[in-house]
Each structure stands twice: as C-alpha cells, then as structure tokens.
Protein backbone atom coordinates (compact mmCIF):
# COMPACT_ATOMS: atom_id res chain seq x y z
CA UNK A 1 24.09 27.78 -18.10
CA UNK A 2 22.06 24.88 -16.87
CA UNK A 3 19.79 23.27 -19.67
CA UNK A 4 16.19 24.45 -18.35
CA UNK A 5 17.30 28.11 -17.73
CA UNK A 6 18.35 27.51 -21.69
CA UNK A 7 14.99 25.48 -22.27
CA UNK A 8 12.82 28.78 -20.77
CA UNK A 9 14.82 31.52 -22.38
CA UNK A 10 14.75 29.54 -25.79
CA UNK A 11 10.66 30.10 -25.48
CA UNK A 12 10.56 33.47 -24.63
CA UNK A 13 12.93 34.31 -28.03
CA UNK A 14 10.91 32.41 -30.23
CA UNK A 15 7.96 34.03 -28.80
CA UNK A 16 9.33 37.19 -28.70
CA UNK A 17 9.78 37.85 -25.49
CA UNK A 18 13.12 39.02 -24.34
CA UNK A 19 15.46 39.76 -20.94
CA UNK A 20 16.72 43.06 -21.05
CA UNK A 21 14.60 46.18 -19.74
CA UNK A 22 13.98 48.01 -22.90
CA UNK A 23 12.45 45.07 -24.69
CA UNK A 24 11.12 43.91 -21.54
CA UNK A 25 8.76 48.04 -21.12
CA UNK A 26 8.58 47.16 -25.32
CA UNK A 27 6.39 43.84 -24.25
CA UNK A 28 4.43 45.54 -22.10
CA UNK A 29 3.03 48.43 -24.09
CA UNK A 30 2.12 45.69 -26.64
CA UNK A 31 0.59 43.57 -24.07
CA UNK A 32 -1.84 46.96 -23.27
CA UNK A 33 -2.35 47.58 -26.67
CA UNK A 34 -4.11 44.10 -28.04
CA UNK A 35 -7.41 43.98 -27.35
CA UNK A 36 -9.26 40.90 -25.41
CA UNK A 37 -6.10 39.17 -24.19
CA UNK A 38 -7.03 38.61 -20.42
CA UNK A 39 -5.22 38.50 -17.24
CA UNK A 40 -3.29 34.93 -17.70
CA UNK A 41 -3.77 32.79 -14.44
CA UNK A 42 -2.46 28.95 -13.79
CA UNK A 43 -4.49 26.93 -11.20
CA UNK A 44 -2.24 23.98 -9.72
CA UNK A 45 -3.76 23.16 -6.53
CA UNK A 46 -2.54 23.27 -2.78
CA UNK A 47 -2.49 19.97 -1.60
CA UNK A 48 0.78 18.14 -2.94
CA UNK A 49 0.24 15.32 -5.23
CA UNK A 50 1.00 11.83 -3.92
CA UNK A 51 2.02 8.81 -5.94
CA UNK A 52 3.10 5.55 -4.99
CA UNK A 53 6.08 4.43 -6.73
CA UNK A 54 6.11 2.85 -10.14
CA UNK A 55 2.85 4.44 -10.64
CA UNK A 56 2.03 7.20 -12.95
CA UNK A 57 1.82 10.67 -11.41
CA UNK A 58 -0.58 13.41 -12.89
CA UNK A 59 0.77 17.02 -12.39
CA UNK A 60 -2.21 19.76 -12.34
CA UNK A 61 -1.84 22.91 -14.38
CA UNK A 62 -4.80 24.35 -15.72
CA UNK A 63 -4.59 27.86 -17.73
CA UNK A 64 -7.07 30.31 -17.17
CA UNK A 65 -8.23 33.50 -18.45
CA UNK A 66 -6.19 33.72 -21.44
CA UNK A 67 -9.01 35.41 -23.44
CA UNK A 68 -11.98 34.36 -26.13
CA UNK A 69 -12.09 31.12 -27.62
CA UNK A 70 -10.09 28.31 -27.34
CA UNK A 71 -5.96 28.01 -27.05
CA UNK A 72 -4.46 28.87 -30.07
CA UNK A 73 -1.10 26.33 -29.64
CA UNK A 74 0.85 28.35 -31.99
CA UNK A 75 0.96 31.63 -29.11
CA UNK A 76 1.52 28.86 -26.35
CA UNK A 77 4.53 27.61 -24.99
CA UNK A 78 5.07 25.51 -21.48
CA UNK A 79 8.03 24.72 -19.78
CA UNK A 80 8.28 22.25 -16.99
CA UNK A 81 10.80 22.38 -14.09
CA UNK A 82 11.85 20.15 -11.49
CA UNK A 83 13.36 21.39 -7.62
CA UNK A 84 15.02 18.19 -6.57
CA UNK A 85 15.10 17.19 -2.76
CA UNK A 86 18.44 18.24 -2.56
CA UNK A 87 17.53 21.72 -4.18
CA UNK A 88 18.74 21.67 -7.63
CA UNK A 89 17.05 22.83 -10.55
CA UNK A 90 16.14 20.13 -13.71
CA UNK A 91 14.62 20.75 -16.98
CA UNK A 92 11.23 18.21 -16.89
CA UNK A 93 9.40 18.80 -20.25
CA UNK A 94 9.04 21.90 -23.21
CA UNK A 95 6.32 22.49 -25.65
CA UNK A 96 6.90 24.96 -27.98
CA UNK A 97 4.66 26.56 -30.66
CA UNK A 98 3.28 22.16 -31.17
CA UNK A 99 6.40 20.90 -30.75
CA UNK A 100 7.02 18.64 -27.43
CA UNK A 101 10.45 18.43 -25.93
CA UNK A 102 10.82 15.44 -22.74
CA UNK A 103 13.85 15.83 -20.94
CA UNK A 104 12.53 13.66 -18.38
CA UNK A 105 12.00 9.72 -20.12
CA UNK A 106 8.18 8.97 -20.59
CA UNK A 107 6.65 12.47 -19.52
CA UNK A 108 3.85 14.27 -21.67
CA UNK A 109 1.72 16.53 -21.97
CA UNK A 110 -1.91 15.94 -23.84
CA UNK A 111 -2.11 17.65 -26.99
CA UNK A 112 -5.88 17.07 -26.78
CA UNK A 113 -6.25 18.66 -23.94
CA UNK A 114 -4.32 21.96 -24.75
CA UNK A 115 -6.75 23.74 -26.51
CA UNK A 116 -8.79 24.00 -23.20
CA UNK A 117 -5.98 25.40 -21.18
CA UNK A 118 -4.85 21.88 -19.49
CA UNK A 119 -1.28 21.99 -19.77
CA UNK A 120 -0.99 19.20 -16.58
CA UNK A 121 2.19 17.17 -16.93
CA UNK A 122 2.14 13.45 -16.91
CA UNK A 123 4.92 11.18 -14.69
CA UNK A 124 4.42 7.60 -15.59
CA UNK A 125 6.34 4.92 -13.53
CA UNK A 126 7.31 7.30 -11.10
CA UNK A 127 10.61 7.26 -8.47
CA UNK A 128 12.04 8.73 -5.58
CA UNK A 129 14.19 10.61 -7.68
CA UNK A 130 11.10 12.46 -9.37
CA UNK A 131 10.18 14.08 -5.90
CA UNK A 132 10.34 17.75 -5.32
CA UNK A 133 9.01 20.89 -6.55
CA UNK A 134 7.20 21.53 -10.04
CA UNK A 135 6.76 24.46 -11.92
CA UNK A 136 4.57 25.10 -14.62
CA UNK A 137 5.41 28.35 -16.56
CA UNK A 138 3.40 28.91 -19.30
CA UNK A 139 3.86 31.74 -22.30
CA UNK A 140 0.65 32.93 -24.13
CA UNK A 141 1.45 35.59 -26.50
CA UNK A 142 2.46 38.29 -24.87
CA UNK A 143 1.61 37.24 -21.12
CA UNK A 144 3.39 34.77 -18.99
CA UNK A 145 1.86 33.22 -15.71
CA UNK A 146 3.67 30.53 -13.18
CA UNK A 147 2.20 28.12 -10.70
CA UNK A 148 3.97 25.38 -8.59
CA UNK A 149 3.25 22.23 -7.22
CA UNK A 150 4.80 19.26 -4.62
CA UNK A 151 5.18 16.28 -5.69
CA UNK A 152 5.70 13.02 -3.10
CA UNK A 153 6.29 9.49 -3.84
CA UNK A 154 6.22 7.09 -1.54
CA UNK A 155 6.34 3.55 -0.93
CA UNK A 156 4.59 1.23 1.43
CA UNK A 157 5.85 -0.46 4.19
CA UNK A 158 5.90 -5.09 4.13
CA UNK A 159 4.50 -5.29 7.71
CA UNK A 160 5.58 -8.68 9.70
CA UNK A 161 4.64 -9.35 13.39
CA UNK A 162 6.61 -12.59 15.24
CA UNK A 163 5.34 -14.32 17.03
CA UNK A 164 1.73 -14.03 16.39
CA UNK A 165 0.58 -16.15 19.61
CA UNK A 166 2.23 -16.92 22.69
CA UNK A 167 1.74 -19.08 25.89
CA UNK A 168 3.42 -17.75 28.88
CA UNK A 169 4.01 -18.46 32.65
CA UNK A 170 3.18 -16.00 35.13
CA UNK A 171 6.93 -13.78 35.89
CA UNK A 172 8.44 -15.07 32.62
CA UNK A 173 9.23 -12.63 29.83
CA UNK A 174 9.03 -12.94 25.97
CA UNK A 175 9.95 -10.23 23.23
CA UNK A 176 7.47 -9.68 20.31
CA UNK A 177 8.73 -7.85 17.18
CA UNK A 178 7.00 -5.63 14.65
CA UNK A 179 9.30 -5.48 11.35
CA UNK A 180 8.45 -2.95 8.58
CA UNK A 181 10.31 -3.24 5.29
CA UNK A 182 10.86 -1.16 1.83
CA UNK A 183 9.47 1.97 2.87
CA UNK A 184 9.64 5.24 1.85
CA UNK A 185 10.19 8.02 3.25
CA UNK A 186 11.59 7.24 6.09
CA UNK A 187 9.46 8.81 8.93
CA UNK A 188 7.23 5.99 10.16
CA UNK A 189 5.62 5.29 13.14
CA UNK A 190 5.13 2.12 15.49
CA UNK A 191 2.15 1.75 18.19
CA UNK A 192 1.70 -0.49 20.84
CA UNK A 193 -1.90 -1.16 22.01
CA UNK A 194 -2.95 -3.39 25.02
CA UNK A 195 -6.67 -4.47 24.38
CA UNK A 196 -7.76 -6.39 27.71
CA UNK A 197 -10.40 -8.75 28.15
CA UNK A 198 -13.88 -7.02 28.07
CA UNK A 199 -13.26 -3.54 26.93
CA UNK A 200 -10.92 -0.82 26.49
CA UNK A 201 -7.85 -0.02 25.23
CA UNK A 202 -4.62 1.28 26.47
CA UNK A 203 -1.14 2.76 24.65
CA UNK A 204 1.89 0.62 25.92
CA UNK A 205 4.87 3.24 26.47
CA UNK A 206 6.83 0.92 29.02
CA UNK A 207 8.46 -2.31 27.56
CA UNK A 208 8.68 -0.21 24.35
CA UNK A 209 11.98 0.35 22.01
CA UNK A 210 13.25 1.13 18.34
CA UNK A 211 15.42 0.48 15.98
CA UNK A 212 17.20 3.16 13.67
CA UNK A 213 15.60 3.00 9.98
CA UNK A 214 18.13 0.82 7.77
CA UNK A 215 18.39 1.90 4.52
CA UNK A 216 18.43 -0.36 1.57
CA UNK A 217 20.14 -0.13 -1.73
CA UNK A 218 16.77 0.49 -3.87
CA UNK A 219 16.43 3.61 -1.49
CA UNK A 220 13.67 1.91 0.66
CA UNK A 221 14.40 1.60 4.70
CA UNK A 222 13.79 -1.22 7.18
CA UNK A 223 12.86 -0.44 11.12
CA UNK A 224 11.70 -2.84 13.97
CA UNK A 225 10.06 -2.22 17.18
CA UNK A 226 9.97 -4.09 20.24
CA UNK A 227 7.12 -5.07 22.96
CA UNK A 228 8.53 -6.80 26.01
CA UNK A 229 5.82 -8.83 27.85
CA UNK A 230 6.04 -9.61 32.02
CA UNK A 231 2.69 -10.98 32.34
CA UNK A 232 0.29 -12.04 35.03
CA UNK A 233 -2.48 -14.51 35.24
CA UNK A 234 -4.89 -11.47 34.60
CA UNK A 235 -3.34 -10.82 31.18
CA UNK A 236 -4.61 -14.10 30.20
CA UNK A 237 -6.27 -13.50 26.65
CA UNK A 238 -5.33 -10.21 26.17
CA UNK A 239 -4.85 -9.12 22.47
CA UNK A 240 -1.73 -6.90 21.70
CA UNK A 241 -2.04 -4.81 18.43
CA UNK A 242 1.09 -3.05 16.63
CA UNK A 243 -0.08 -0.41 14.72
CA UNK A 244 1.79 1.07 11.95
CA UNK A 245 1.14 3.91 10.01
CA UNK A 246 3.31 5.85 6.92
CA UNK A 247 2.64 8.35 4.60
CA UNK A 248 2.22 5.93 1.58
CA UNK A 249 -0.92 4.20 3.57
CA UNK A 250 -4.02 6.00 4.04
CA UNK A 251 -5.38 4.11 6.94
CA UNK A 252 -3.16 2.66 9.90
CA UNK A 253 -2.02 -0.78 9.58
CA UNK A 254 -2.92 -3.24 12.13
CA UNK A 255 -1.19 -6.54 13.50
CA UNK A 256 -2.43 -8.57 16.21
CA UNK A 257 -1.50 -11.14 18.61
CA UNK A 258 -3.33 -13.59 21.63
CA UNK A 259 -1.20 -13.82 24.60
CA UNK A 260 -1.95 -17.17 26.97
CA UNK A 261 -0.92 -17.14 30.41
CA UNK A 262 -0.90 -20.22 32.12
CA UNK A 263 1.29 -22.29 34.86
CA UNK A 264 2.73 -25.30 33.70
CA UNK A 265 2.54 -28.62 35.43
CA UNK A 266 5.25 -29.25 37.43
CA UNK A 267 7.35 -32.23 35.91
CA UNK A 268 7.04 -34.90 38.31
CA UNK A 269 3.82 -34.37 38.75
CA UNK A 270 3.44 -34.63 35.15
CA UNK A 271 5.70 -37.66 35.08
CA UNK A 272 3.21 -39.88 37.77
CA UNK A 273 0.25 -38.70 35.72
CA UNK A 274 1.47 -39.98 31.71
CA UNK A 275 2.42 -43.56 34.10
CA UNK A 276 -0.85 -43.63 35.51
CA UNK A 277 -2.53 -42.90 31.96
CA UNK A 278 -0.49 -45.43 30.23
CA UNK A 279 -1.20 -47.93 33.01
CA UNK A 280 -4.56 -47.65 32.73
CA UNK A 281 -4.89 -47.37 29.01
CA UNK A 282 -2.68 -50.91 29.18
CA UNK A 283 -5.22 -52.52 31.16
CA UNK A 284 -8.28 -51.52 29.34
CA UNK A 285 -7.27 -51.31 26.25
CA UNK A 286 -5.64 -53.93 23.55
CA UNK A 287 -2.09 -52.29 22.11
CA UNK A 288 -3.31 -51.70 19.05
CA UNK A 289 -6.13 -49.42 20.20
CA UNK A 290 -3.19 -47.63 22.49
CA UNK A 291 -1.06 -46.69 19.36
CA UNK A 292 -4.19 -45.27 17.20
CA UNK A 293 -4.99 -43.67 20.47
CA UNK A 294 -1.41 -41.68 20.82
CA UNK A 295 -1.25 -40.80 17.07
CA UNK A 296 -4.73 -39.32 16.91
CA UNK A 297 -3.82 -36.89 19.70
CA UNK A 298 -0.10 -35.85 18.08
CA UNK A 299 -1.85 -35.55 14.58
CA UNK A 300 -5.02 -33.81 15.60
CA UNK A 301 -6.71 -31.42 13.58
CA UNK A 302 -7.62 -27.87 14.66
CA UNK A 303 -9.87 -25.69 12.65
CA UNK A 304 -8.76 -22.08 11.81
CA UNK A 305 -10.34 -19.24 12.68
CA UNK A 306 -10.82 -15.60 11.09
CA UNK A 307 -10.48 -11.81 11.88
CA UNK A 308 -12.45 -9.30 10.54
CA UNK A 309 -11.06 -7.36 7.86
CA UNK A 310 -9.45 -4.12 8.68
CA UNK A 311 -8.37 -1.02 6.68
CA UNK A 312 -11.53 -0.56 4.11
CA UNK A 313 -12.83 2.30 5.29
CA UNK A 314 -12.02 5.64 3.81
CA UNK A 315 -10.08 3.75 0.06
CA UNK A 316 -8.92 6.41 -2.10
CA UNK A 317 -9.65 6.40 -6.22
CA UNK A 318 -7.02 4.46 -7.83
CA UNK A 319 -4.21 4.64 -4.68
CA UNK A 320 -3.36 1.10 -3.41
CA UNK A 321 -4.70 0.53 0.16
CA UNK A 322 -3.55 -2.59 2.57
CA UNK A 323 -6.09 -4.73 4.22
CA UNK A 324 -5.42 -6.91 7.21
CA UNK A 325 -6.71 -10.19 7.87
CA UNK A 326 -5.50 -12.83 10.71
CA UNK A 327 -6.20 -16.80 10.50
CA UNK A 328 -5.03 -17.79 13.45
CA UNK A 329 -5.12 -21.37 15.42
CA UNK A 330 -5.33 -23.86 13.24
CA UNK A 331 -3.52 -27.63 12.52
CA UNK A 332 -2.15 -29.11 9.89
CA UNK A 333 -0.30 -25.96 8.40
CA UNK A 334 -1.77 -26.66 5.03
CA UNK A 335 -4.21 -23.57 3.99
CA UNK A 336 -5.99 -22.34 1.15
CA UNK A 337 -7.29 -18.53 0.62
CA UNK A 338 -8.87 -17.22 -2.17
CA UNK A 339 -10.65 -13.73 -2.26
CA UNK A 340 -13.60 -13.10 -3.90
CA UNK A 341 -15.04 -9.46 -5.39
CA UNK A 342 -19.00 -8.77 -5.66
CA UNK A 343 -19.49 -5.22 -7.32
CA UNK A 344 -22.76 -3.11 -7.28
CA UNK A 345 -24.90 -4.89 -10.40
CA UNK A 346 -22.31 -7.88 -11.19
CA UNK A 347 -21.81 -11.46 -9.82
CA UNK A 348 -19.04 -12.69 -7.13
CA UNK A 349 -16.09 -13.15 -9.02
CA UNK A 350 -13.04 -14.77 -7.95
CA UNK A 351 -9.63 -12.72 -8.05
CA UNK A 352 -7.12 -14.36 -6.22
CA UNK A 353 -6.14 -17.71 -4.83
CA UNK A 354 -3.18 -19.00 -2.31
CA UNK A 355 -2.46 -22.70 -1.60
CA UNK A 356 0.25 -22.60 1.38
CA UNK A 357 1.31 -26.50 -0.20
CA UNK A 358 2.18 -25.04 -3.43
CA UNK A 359 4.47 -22.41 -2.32
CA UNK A 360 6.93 -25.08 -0.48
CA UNK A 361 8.46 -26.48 -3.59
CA UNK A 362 12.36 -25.01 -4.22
CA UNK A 363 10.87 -22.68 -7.21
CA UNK A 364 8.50 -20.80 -4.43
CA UNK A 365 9.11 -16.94 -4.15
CA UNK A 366 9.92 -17.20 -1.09
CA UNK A 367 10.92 -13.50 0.48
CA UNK A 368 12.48 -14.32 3.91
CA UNK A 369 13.33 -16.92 6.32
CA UNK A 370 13.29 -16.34 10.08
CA UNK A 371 12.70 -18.76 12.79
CA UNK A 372 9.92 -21.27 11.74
CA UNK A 373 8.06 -18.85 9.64
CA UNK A 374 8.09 -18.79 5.68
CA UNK A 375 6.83 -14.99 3.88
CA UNK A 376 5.66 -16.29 0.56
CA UNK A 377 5.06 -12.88 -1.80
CA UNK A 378 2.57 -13.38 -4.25
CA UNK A 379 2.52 -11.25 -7.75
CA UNK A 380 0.15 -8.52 -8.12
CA UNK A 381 -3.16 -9.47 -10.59
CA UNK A 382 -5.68 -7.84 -11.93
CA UNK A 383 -8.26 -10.34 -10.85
CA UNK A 384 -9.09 -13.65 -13.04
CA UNK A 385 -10.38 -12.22 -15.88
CA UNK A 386 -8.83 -12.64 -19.67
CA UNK A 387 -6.41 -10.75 -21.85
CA UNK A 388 -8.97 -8.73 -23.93
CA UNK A 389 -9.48 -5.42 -23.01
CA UNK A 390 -11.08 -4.98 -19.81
CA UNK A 391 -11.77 -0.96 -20.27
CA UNK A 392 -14.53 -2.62 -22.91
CA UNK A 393 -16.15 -4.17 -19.97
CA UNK A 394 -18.85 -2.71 -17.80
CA UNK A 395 -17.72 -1.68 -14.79
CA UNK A 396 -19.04 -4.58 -12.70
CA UNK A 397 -16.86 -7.04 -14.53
CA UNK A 398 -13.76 -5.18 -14.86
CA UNK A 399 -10.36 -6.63 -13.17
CA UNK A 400 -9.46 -5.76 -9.75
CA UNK A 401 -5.64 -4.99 -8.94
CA UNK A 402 -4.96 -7.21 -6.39
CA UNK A 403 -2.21 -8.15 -4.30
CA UNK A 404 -1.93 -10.78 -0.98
CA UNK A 405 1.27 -11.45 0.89
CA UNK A 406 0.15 -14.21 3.60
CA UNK A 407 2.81 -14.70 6.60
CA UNK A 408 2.14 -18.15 8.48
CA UNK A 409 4.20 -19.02 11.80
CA UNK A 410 4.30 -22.31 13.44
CA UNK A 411 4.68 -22.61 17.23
CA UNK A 412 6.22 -25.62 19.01
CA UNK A 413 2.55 -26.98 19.66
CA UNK A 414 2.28 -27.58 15.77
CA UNK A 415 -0.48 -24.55 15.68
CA UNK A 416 -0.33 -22.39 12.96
CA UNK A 417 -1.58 -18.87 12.60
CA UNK A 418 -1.06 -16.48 9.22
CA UNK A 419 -1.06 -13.10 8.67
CA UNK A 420 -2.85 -12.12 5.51
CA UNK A 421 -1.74 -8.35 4.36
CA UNK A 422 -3.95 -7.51 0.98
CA UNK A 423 -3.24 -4.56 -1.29
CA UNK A 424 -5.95 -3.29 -3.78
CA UNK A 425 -5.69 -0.35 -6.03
CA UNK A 426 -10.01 0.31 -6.39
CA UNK A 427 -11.61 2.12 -9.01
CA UNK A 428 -14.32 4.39 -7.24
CA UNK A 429 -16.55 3.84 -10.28
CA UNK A 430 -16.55 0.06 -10.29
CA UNK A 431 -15.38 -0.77 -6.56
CA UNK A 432 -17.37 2.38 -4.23
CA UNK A 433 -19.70 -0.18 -2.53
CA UNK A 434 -18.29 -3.66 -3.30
CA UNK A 435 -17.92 -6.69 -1.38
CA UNK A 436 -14.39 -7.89 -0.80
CA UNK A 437 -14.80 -11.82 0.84
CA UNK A 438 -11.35 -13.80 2.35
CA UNK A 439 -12.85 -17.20 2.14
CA UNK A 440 -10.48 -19.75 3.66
CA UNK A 441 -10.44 -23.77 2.96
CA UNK A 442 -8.58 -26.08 5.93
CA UNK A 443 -8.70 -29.96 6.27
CA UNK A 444 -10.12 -29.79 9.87
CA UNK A 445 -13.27 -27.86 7.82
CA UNK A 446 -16.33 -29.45 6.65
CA UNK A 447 -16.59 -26.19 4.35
CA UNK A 448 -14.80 -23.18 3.50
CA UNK A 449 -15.11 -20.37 6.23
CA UNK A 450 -14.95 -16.63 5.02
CA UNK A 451 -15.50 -13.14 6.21
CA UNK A 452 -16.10 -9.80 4.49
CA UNK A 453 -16.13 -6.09 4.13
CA UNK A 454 -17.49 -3.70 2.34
CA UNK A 455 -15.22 -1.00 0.22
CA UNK A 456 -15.65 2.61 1.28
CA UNK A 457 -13.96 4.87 -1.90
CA UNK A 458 -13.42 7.93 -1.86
CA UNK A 459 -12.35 10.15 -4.58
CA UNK A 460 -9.19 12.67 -5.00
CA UNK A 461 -9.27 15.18 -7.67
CA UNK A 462 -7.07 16.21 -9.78
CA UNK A 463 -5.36 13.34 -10.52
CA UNK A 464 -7.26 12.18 -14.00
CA UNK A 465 -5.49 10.04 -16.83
CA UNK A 466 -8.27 10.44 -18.97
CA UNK A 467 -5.86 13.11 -20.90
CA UNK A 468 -3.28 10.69 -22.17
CA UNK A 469 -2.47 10.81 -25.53
C-alpha cells in the first residue's frame, strides 16, 4: 500500500472515521446529530501557483465553514498529496491531532495560522521534481472536505544574441543567432522582428529556423534560432529584435541589433588613395608628427551609447523579472556599470557594480567562450546594504535582490557593444514606483552616462510567507 494512502487512512482511524459502509452510514448519523458543525468547504484557488526554482512555493488551502469559533487542532487533521508529472501519487506532509509529519524535506504548515482555518502548505527551495498536482484533504471532526491545486516551477531562460552589430555589403549574407539557455519547461518561443528606419514593424518568417531544445543534465534545456540576412542598401540602419518569451518570464525578452550596409572600396582604389595620403602627410609633415598621427587613429576612443530599459512594466510581487539594456558602440572595451535604486521616500542607493577589467583575470566566473565574446555571470545581491537585519528597516532602505549578467562582443573594427540582462525580484511594498538607473562610466566619457525606468508592480495573491513558523 503506498505510504500516503497509509498516511490518509491512519487520520481517519485516529479520528474515527472508518472505510467500510456500516461505519461509514454510523459517521453520518453522528455528523446530523451534533449541533453547529457546518458544511466544511476548502478554498484553493484556480489559477495554478507558479514558482521559480529554488524559491519557496506557498500552497493555498483555506478551511471554511467548519462552525463557531476558532479551529479546535485537536478535531483537525490535514494530509497533503502530491500527483507527479508522470502521474504517480506521493505523500507531501500530515498533521495530525498537533502533531506535524513532512515527508517531503523542508515543507510546513503554520501552526499559527491553523486556528483560522489556513492549512496552506509551504515548499521552500523548490524543484522540478515538486511539480504536479496538490491535494489538500482536511478532517474536522466528523466532516471531511478536499480541494486541489497546480503547482509549476519554472526556470528562466540566459538569453545571448551574436553578433550584436554588423556591417554588410549589398548581396552578401551573414547569420545572426539567438541562444537561450537553462530553461524550464521546455516550450519556448523565438521572434524575429524587422524594425525599419522611420516607423513600423514587421514579423520576419523567411530566413527563419530552429533548433531542437537540448536538454541538460540539471533538467534545464538549451535552443537557438537563426535570422539569415540578404540585405540591400535600403536596409541600411535597420534594427533587428529577437524576442523571446517563456513561461518563467512575465514580460517578453528583448535583444537587439544595428545592421550597416555599405559598399566597400574597391582595393586598388584604396591602395592609390593610403599612397597618396602618406605622400602627402610625408611632405607636410615631420615623421614624428606622422607616427602620433597613425596611432591616434588605430587607438581612438569611441563613446558608448545606451538603450532604454525594457521589461519594467507589469513586475509581479516578489517573482524575479529580467530587464534589458544594450551599450552598444563604444572603444576601448573597458566598461563600468553600476545600477542605482531610488524608492518612494528614500535616497538613491547604489546596488550593484560591474568593472569589465576586473572580470579578465584567470579567477573570473567566466560562463562561456564563443568567438570574441566573454559572458561574465555575476552573483545575485541583495543590494549594498549590511548584514543586520534588513526586515528592521523601513521599506525605502531595504535591500534589493539583484542580479546583472552583461555580454560584451568585439567586432574586427575594435568596437564593442554589451548586452546587459538584469534580474530583480521587487517587493511591491518597497519597489511599486521606484527608480531603477543603469549608469555607465567609459574612458572616451567626460562623465558617467545613465538611463532609467520606473518599476510598475503588481501584486499576486495568495502567495503570502507571512505564515511561516
């Protein structure tokens, strides 16, 4: 007999509640007979409850209607049950007369809270194995009610466009790739978008293919899509945008890229005109001069510049969101970004900085190579703030849970471009209304440039951990 059928049938002994018919009618005349015991209900919710992995998941059973006063946790017994993906049936959790029995490692259920009828099961660091089907059967002396729930866990796709610029001829073709990595499930989807000069949009369908998802040995997948480009002097300074959006993300995420179309000049023509230059330069200026001349232009500086920020509209209470950000254009590849939080009532903070020089050494966490691009992966922080205890603090000075991954690709012409991706878990509370600044710092600067946005957060009920123990 598998262990929750022996978890559930355990309850209904001890509570007196048994299997066979003639105990079964016994049960019911009783349940007649006792005055002011009402018409047991559970309320779980219809929409399934989503959790990124690693996170702690909050299960929703409320009990309703079980008469006067409060819940008397001697009468009350709950048993948890898990229908896997693969449909098999697993004990989760049983409380029994105030005593608590996890099957599951780290799950609970509030004792505080039972006395009001919240019986909600808690899932902290949650997996992929923890998806399926709940159910929440609760035993009230002498009634019995059952409710069920979904759970999904899912986990976010690493985004990575290559290359991020590029500088055709008219009738040449080039290949662009849009990577997504450690995702979960595995139903994604990849969207090419022409944006011409001017205005408008349009959905590329031709020039358009797929991989199939790879899976990975953590249970994540890996897929690519492809954008071939035949362009024409009219596509000069188009943008192309991959869009990208999975269940784990609650807004679609964007990557750009500038195409250049332009003829080259032919190489004898090209040839006559550097002998002509150097002639000239010869006769009017002294050798010296000549060299400074040649190693100002290979060594010159470009400053960067900065998209807006993308993806903080519509930020859900406590779910990490990705941002998008593009610095693109600049020379020498060295490049600082820090990010910097002003909440409703409270001072702009700094909560994160990146220095692209300190991430070269042979200790830097570097995730990937490919081509002439480096992914450097940067830890998620909860802002800059101390090690006391920052639920103490008011809400304006509370830590942010912050995470940047910056991509930066070099092209032949020694310009660089990076692709910031930023992931925030926001507090509706402290965060509904903030401003969230990428301020960037480049040699060919006079100052540090930044843009910002502000947070839009929304909240999603039912999901509450103010009922931990």
């Amino acid at each position: 007999m598998h262990r929750h059928q022996m978890g559930a049938q355990g309850a209904e002994r001890k509570l007196g509640i048994g299997l066979n018919p003639p105990v079964l009618f016994c049960f019911i005349l009783v349940s007649v007979s006792l005055p002011g015991t009402g018409s047991l209900r559970i309320e779980m919710g219809a929409e399934p409850v989503k959790s990124l992995r690693n996170e702690e998941a909050f299960i929703p059973c409320s009990v309703t209607d079980w008469g006067p006063g409060e819940v008397n946790p001697k009468n009350l017994a709950v048993e948890w049950t898990q229908k896997t993906l693969d449909g098999r049936e697993e004990p989760v959790y049983l409380y029994l007369s105030g005593t608590h029995t996890p099957t599951r490692p780290g799950s609970y259920i509030s004792d505080r809270d039972l006395i009001t009828g919240n019986v909600g099961l808690h899932l902290p660091r949650v997996q992929f194995t923890d998806e399926g089907e709940y159910t929440c059967t609760v035993f009230y002396t002498p009634n019995k009610a059952v409710g069920q729930s979904v759970l999904q866990v899912s986990a976010p796709p690493a985004p990575r466009l290559t290359p991020t610029d590029i500088t055709m001829e008219p009738g040449t073709e080039a290949t662009v790739t849009c990577e997504a990595d450690e995702f979960y499930p595995k139903d994604i989807t990849f969207q090419w978008i022409k944006y011409p000069r001017g205005s408008g949009n349009v959905l590329l369908q031709k020039g358009v293919s797929y991989t199939l998802p790879i899976d990975n040995k953590d249970g994540t997948f890996n897929q690519r899509s492809f954008l071939r480009i035949n362009p024409t002097l009219e596509d000069n300074g188009n943008v192309y945008s991959c869009n990208v959006s999975h269940r784990s993300m609650g807004t679609d995420l964007q990557l750009n890229l500038t195409l250049s179309v332009k003829w080259k000049t032919e190489p004898v023509t090209l040839t006559f005109q550097i002998i002509i230059a150097v002639g000239l330069m010869f006769c009017l200026a002294p050798l010296p001069l000549l060299s400074i001349h040649f190693c100002m232009k290979f060594w010159r500086k470009e400053p960067p510049k900065l998209s807006p920020i993308t993806g903080a509209e519509h930020l859900v209470h406590m779910k990490r969101a990705t941002l998008s950000c593009q610095i693109s254009g600049f020379q020498p590849k060295p490049i600082t970004i820090t990010l910097w939080l002003k909440r409703n009532g409270g001072e702009v903070m700094e909560i994160y900085s990146w220095d692209s020089e300190a991430q070269t050494g042979s200790a830097a966490p570097v995730a990937h190579h490919r081509d002439e691009q480096r992914v450097v992966i940067a830890p998620e922080r909860e802002g800059l703030m101390g090690n006391g205890n920052v639920q103490n603090l008011p809400p304006a000075q509370r830590a942010l849970r912050v995470e940047m991954i910056p991509v930066i690709t070099t092209s032949k012409s020694r310009i660089s471009n990076c692709q910031c991706t930023i992931r925030i878990t926001p507090d509706i509370e402290e965060d509904d209304g903030a401003e969230l600044t990428v301020r960037v710092t480049h040699s060919a600067l006079r100052g540090p440039i930044s843009v910002s946005c502000r947070l839009e957060v929304r909240g999603e009920p039912a999901e509450s951990s103010e009922g931990k123990k």
